[in-house]
N, C-alpha and C. Protein backbone atom coordinates (compact mmCIF):
# COMPACT_ATOMS: atom_id res chain seq x y z
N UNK A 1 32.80 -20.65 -61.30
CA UNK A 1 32.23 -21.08 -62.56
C UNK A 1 32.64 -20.10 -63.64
N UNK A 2 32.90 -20.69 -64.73
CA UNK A 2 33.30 -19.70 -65.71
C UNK A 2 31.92 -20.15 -66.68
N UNK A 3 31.59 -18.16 -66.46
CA UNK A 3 30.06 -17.85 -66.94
C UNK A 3 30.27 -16.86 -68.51
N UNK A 4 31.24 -16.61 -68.62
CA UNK A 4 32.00 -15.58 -69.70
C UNK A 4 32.52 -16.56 -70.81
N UNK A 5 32.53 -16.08 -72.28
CA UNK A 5 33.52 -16.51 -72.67
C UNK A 5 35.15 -16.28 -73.18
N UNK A 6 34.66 -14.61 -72.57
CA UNK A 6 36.08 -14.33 -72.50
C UNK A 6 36.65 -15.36 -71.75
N UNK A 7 36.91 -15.88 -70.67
CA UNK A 7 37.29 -16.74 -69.85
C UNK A 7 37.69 -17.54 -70.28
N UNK A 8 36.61 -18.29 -70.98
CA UNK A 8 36.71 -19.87 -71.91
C UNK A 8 37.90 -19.46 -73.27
N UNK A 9 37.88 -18.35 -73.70
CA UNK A 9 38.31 -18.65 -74.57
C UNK A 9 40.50 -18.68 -75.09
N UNK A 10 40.62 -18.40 -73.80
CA UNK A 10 42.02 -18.76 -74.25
C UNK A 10 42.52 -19.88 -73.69
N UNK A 11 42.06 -20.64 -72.76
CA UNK A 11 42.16 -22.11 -72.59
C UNK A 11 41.67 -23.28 -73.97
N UNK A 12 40.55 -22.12 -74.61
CA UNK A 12 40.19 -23.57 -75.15
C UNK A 12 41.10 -23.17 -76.49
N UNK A 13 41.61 -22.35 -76.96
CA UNK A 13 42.18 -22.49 -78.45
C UNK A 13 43.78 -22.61 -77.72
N UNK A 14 43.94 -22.78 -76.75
CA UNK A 14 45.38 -23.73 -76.32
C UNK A 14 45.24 -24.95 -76.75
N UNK A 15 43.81 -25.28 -75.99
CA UNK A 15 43.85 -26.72 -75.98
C UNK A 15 43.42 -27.13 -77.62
N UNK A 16 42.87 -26.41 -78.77
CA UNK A 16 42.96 -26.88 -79.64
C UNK A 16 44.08 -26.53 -80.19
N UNK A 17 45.10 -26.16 -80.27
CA UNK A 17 46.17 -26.02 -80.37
C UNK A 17 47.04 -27.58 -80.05
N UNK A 18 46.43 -27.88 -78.78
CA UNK A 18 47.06 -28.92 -78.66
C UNK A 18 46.64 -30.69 -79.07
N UNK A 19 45.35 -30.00 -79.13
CA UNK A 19 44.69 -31.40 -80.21
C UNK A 19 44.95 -31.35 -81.54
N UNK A 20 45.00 -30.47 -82.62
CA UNK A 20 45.87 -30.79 -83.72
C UNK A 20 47.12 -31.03 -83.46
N UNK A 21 47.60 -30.79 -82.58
CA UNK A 21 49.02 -31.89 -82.83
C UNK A 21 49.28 -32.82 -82.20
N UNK A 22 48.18 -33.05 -81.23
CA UNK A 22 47.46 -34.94 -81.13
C UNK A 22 47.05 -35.44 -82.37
N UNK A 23 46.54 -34.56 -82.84
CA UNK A 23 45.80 -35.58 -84.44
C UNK A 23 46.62 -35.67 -85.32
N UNK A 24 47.88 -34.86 -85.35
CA UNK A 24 48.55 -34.73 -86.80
C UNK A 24 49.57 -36.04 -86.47
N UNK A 25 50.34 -35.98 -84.92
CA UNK A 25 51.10 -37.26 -84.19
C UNK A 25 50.25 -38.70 -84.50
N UNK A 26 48.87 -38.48 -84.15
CA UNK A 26 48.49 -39.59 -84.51
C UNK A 26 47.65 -40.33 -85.99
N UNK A 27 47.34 -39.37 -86.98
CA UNK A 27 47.52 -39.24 -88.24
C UNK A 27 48.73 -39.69 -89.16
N UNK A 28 49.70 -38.77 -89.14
CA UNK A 28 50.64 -38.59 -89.77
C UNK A 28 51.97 -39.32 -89.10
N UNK A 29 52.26 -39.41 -87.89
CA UNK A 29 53.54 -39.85 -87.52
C UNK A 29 53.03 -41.53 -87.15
N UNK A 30 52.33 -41.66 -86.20
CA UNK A 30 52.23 -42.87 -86.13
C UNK A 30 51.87 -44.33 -86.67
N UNK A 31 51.51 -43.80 -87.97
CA UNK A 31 51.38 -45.13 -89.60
C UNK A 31 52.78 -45.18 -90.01
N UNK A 32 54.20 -44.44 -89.95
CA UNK A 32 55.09 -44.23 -90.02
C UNK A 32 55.65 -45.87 -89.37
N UNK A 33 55.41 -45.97 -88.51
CA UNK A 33 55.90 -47.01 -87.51
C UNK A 33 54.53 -48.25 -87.84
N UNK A 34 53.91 -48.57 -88.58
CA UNK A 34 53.49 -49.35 -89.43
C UNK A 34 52.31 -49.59 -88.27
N UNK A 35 51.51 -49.10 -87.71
CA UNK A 35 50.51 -49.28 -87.08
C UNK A 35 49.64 -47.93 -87.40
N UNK A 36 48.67 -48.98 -88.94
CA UNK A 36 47.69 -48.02 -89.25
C UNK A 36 46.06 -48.34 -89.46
N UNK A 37 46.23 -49.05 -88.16
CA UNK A 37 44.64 -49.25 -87.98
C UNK A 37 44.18 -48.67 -86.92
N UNK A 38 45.33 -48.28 -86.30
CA UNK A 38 44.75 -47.25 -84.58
C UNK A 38 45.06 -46.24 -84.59
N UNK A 39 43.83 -45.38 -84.48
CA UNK A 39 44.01 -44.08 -84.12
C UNK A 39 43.74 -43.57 -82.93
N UNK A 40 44.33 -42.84 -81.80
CA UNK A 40 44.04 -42.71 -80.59
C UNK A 40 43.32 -41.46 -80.55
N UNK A 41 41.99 -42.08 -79.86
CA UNK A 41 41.30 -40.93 -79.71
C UNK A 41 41.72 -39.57 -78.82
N UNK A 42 42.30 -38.60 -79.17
CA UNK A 42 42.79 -37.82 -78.22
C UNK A 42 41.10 -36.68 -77.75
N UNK A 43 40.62 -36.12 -78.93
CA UNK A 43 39.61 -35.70 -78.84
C UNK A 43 38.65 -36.21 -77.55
N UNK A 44 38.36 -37.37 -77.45
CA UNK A 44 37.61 -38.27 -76.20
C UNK A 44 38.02 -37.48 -75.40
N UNK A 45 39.75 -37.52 -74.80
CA UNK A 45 40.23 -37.47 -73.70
C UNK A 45 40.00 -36.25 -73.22
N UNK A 46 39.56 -34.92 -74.35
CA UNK A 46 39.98 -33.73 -73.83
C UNK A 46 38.14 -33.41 -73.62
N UNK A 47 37.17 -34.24 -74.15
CA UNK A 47 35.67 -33.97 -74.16
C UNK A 47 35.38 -34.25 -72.61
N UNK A 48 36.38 -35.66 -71.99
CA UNK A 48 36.51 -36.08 -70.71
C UNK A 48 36.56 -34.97 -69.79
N UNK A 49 37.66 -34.64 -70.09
CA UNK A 49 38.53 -33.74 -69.33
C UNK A 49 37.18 -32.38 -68.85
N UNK A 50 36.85 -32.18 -69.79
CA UNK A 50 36.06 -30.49 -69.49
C UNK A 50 35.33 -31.28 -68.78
N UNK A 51 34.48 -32.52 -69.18
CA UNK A 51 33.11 -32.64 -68.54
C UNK A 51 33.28 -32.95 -67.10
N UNK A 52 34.41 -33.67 -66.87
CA UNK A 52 34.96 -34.38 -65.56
C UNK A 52 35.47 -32.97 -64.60
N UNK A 53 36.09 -32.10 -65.33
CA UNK A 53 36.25 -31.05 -64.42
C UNK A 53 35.57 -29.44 -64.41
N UNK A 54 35.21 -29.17 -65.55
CA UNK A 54 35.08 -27.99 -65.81
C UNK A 54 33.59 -27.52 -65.68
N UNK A 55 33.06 -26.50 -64.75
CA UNK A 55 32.00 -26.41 -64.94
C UNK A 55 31.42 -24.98 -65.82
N UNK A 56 30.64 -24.95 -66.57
CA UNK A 56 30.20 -23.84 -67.35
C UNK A 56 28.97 -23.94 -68.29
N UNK A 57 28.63 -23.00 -68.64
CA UNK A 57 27.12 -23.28 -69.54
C UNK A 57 27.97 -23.59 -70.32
N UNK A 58 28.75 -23.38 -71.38
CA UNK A 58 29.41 -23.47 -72.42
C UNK A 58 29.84 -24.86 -72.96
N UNK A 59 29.71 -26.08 -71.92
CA UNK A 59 30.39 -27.32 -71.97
C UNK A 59 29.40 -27.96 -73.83
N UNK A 60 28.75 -27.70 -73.93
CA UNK A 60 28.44 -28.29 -75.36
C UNK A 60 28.93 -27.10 -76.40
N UNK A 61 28.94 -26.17 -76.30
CA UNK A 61 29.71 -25.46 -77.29
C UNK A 61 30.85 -26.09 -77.47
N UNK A 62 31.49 -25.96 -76.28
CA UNK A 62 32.96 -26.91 -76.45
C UNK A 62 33.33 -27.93 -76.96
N UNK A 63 32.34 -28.43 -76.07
CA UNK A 63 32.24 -29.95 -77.59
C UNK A 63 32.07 -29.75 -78.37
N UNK A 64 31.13 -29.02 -79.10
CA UNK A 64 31.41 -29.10 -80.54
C UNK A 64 32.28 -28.15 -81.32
N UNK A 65 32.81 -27.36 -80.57
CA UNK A 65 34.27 -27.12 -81.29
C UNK A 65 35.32 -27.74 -81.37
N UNK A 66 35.67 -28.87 -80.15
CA UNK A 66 36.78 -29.49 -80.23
C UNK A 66 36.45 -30.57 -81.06
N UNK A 67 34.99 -31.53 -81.30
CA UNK A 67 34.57 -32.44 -82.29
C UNK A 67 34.67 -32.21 -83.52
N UNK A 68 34.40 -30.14 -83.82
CA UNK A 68 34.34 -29.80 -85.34
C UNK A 68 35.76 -29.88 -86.13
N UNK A 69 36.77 -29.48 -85.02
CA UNK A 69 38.37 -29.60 -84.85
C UNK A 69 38.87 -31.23 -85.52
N UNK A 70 37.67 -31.96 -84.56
CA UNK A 70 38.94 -33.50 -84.84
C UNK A 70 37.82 -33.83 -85.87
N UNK A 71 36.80 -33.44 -86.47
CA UNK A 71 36.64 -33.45 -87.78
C UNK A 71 37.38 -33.63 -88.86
N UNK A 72 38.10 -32.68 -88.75
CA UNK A 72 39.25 -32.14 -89.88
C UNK A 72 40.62 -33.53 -90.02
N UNK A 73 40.27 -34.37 -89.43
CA UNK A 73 41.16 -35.55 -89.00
C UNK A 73 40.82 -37.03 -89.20
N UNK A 74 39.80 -36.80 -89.32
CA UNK A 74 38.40 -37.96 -89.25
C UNK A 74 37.80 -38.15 -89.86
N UNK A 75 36.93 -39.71 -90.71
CA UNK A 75 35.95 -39.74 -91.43
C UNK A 75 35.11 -39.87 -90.12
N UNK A 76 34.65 -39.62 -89.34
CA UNK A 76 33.65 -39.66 -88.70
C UNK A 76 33.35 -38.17 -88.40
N UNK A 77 31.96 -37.83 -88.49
CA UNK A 77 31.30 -36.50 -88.23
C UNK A 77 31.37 -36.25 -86.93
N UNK A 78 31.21 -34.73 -87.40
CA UNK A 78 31.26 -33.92 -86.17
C UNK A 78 30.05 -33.75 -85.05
N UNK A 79 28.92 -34.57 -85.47
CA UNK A 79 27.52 -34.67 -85.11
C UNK A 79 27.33 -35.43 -84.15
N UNK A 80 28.15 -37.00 -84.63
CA UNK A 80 28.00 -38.21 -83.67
C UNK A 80 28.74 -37.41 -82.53
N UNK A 81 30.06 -37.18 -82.53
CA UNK A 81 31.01 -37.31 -81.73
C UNK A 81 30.15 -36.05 -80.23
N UNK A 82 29.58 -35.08 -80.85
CA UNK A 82 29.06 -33.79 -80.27
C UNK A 82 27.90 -34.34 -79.28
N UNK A 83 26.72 -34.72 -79.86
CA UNK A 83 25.54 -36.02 -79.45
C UNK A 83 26.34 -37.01 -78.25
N UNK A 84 27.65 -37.44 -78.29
CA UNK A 84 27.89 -38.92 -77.45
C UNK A 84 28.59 -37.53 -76.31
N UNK A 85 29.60 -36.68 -76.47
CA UNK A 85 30.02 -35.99 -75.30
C UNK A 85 29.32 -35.38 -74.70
N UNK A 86 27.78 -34.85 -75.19
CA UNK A 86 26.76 -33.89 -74.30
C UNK A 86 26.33 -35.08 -73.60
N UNK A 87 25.42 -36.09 -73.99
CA UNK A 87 25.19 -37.29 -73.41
C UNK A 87 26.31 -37.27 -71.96
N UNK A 88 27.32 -37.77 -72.19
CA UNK A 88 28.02 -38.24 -71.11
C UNK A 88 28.29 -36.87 -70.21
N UNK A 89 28.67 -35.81 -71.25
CA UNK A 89 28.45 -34.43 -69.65
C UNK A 89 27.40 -34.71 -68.90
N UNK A 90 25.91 -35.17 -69.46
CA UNK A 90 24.71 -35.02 -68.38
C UNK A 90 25.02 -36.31 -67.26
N UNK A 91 25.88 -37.23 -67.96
CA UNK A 91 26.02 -38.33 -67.54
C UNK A 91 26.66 -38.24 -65.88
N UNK A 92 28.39 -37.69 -66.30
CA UNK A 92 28.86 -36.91 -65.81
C UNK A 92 28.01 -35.95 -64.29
N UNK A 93 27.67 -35.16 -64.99
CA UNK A 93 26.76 -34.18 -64.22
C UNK A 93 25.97 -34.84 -62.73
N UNK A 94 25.16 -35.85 -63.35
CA UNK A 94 24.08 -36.83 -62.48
C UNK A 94 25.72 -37.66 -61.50
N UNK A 95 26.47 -37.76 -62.13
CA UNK A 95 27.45 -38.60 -60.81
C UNK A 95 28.50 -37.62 -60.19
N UNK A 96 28.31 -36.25 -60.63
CA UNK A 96 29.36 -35.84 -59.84
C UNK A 96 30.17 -35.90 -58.39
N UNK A 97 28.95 -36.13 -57.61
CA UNK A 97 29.29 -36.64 -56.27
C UNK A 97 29.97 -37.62 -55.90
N UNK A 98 29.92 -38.76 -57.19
CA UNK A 98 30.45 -40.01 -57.24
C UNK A 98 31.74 -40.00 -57.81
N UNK A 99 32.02 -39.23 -58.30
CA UNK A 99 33.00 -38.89 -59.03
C UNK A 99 34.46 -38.21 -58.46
N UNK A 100 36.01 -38.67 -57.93
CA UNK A 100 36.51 -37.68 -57.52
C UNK A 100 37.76 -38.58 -57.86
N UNK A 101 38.50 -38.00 -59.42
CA UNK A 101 39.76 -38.20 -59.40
C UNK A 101 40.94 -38.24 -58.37
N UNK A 102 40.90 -38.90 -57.94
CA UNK A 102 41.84 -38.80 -56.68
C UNK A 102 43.53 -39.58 -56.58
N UNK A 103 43.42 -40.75 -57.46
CA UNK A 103 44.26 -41.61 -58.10
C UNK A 103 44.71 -41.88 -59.10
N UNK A 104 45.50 -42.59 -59.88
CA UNK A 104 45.61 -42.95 -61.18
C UNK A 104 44.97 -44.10 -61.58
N UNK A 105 44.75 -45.14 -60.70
CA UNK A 105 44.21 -45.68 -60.82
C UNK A 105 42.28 -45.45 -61.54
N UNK A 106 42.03 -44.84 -60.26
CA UNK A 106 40.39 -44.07 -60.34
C UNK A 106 40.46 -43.43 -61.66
N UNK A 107 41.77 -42.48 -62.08
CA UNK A 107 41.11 -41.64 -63.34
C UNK A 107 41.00 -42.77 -64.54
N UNK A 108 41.94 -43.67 -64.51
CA UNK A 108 42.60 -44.79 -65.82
C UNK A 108 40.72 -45.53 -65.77
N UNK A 109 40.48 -45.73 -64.99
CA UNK A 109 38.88 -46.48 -64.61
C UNK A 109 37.82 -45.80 -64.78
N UNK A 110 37.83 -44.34 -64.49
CA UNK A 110 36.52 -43.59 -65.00
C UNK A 110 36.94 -43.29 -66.36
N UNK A 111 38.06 -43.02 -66.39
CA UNK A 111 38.21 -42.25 -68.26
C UNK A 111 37.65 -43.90 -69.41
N UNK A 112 38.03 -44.89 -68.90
CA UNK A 112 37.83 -46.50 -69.41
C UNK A 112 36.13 -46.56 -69.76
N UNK A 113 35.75 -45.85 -68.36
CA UNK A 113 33.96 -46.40 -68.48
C UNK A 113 33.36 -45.53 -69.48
N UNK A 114 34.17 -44.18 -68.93
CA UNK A 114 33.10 -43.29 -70.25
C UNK A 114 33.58 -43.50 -71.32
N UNK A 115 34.91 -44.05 -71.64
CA UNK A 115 34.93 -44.20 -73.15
C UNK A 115 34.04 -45.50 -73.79
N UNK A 116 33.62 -46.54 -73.31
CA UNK A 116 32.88 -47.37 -73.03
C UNK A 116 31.51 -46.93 -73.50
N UNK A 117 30.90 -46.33 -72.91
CA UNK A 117 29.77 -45.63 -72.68
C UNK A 117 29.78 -44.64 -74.39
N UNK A 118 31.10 -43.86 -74.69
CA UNK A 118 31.12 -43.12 -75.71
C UNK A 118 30.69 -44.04 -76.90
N UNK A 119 31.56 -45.37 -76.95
CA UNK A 119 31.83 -45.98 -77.74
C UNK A 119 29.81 -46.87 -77.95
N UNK A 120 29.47 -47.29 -77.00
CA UNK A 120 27.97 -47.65 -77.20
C UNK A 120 27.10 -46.42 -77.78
N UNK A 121 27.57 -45.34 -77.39
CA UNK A 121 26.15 -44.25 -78.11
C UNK A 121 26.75 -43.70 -79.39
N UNK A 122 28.19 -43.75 -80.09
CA UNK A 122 28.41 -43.44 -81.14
C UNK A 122 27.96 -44.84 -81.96
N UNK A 123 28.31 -46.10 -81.52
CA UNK A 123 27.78 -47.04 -82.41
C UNK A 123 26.24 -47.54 -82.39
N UNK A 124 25.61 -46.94 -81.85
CA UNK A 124 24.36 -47.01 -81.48
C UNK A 124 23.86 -46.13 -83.16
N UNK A 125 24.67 -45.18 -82.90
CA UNK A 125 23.59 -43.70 -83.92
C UNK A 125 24.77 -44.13 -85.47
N UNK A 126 25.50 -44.96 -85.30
CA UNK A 126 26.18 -45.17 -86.64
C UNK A 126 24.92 -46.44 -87.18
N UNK A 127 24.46 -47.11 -86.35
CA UNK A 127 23.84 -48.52 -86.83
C UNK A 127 22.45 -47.93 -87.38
N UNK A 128 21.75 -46.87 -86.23
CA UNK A 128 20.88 -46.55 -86.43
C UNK A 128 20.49 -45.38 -87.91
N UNK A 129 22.00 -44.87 -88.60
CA UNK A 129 22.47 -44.53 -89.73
C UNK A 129 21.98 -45.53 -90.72
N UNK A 130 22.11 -46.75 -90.28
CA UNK A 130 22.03 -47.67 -91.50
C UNK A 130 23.37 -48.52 -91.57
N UNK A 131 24.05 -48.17 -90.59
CA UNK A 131 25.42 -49.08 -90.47
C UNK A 131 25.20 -50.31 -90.38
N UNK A 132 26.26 -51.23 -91.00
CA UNK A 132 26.57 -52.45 -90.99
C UNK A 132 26.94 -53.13 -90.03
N UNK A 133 26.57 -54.15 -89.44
CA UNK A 133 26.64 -54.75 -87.52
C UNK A 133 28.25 -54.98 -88.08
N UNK A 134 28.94 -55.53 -89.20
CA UNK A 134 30.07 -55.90 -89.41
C UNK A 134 31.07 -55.15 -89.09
N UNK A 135 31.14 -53.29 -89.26
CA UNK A 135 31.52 -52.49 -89.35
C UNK A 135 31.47 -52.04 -87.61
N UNK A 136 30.26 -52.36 -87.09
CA UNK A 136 30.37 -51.96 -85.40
C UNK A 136 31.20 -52.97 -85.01
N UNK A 137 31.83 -54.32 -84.80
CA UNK A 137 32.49 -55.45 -84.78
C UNK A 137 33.89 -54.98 -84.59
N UNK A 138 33.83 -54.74 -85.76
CA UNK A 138 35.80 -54.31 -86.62
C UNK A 138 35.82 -52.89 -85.56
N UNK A 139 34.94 -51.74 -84.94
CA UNK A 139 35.02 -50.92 -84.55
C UNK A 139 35.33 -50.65 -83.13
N UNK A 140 34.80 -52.30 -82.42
CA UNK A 140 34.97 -52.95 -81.02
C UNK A 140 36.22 -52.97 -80.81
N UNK A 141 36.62 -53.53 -81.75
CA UNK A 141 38.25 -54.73 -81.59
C UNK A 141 39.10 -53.45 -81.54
N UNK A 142 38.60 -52.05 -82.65
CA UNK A 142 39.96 -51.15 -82.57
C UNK A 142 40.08 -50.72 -81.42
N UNK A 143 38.53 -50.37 -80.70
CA UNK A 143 38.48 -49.52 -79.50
C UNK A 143 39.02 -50.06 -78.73
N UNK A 144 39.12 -51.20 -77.82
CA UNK A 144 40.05 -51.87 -76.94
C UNK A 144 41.49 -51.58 -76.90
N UNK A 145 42.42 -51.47 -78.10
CA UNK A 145 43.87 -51.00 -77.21
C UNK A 145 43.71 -49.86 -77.68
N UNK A 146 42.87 -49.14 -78.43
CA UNK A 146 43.17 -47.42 -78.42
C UNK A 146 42.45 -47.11 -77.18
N UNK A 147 41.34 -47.45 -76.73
CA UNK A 147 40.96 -47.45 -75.27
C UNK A 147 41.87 -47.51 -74.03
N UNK A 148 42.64 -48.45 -73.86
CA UNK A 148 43.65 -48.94 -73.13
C UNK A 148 44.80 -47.85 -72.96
N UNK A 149 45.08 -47.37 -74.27
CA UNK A 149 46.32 -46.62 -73.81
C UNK A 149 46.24 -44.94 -74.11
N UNK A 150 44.78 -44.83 -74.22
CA UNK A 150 44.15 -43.24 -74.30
C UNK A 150 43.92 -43.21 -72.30
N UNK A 151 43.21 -44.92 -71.88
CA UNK A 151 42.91 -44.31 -70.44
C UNK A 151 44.36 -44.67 -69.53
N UNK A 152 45.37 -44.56 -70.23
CA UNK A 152 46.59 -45.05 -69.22
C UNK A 152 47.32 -43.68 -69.08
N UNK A 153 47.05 -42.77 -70.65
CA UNK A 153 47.90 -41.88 -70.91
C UNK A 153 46.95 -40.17 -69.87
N UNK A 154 45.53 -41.00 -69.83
CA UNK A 154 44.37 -39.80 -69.30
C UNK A 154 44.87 -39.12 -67.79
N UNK A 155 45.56 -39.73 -66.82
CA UNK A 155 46.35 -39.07 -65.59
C UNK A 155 47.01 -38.20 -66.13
N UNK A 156 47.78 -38.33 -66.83
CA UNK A 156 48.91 -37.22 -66.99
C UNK A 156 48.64 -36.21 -68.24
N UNK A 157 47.76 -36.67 -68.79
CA UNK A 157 47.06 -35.58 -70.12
C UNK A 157 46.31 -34.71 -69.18
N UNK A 158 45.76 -35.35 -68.24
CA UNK A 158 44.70 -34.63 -67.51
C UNK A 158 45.65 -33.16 -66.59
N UNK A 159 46.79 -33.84 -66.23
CA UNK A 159 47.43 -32.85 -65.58
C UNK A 159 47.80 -31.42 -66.02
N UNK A 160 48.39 -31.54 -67.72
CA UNK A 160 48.80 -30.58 -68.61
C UNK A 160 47.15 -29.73 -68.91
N UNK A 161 45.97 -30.93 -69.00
CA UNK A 161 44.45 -30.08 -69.41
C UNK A 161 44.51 -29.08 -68.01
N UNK A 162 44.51 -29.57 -67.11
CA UNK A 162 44.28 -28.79 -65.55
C UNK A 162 45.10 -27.34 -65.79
N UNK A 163 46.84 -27.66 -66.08
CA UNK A 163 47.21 -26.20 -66.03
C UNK A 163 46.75 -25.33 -67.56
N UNK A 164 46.47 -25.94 -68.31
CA UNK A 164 45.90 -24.98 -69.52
C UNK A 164 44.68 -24.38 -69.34
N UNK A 165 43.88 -24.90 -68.52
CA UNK A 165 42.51 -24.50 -68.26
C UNK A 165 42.83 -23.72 -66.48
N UNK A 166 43.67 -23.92 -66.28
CA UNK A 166 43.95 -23.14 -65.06
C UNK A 166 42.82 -22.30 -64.40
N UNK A 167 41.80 -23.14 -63.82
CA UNK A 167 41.06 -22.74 -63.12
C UNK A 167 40.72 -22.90 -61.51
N UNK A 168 39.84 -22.34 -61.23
CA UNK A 168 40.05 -22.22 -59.22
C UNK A 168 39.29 -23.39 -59.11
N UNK A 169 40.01 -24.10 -57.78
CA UNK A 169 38.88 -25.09 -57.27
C UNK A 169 37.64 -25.08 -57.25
N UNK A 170 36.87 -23.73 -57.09
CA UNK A 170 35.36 -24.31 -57.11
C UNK A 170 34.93 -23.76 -58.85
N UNK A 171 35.52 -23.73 -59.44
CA UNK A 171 35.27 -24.54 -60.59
C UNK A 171 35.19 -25.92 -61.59
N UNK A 172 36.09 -26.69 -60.49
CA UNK A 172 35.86 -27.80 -60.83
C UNK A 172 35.01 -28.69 -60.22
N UNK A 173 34.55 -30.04 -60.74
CA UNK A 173 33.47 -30.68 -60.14
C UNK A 173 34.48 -32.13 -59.04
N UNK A 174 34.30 -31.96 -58.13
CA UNK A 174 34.83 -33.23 -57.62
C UNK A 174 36.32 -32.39 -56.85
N UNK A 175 37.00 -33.62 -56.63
CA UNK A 175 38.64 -32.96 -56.10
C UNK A 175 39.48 -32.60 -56.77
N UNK A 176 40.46 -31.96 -57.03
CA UNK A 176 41.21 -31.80 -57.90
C UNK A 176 42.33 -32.86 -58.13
N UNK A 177 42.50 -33.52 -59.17
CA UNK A 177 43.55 -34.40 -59.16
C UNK A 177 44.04 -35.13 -59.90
């Protein structure tokens, strides 16, 4: 278990290192190629990633540094996004046993549900904002292929998160894989 944050902390400003230039690719380069209604959540994938493998007190700090990060990218706050990834760590947490990346298949299917799951408790606390049901609607339709090809791309993102976070097996929750 990584109980330090010395520990935590040069994995995680890799990995934000490597989420601004998920956000700037998917910001800046990909409206280029005339598709500018989807933005791929990369942030999700990497909130996944810790909760699915990493164990530490620190897992909501993290979130909300990597949420305060894709802030800077986003009209959506850094509040919702922080609120829906602690949620699903406990979520997480309660199924670990159930839980064991083992396939591509299995990861493309758990990374699918929790984004699922993300996507109901961020539009839950946007409505409960005062949001417009019209606006959760239009918010459905985007999530489906940015969903789709955030959980197709989650095997092999997951692989590069594993060696950046380069930690020992019994730090992670489940099998390694």
């Amino acid at each position: 278990m990584k109980s330090q944050m010395k520990d935590i902390l040069p994995s995680i400003l890799i990995t934000l290192v490597l989420l601004i230039f998920f956000e700037v690719i998917s910001s800046a380069f990909i409206p280029i190629f005339g598709i500018k209604e989807y933005k791929l959540p990369f942030h999700l994938l990497i909130v996944l990633h810790l909760g699915l493998k990493l164990r530490t007190p620190y897992i909501a700090v993290l979130i909300l540094v990597i949420q305060y990060f894709h802030s800077f990218f986003s009209v959506e706050g850094w509040e919702m996004g922080t609120i829906a990834g602690v949620i699903i760590c406990v979520t997480i947490s309660y199924l670990k046993d159930l839980i064991h990346l083992s396939s591509i298949g299995i990861t493309i299917l758990i990374v699918q549900l929790f984004q699922l799951q993300w996507l109901v408790i961020v539009s839950l606390l946007i409505y409960m904002k005062g949001g417009d049901a019209a606006y959760l609607t239009d918010k459905f339709w985007h999530f489906v292929p940015e969903s789709i090809v955030i959980s197709i791309l989650a095997p092999f993102l997951f692989i590069v998160f594993d060696k950046i976070w380069s930690i020992g097996e019994t730090d992670f929750i489940g099998e390694q894989g």
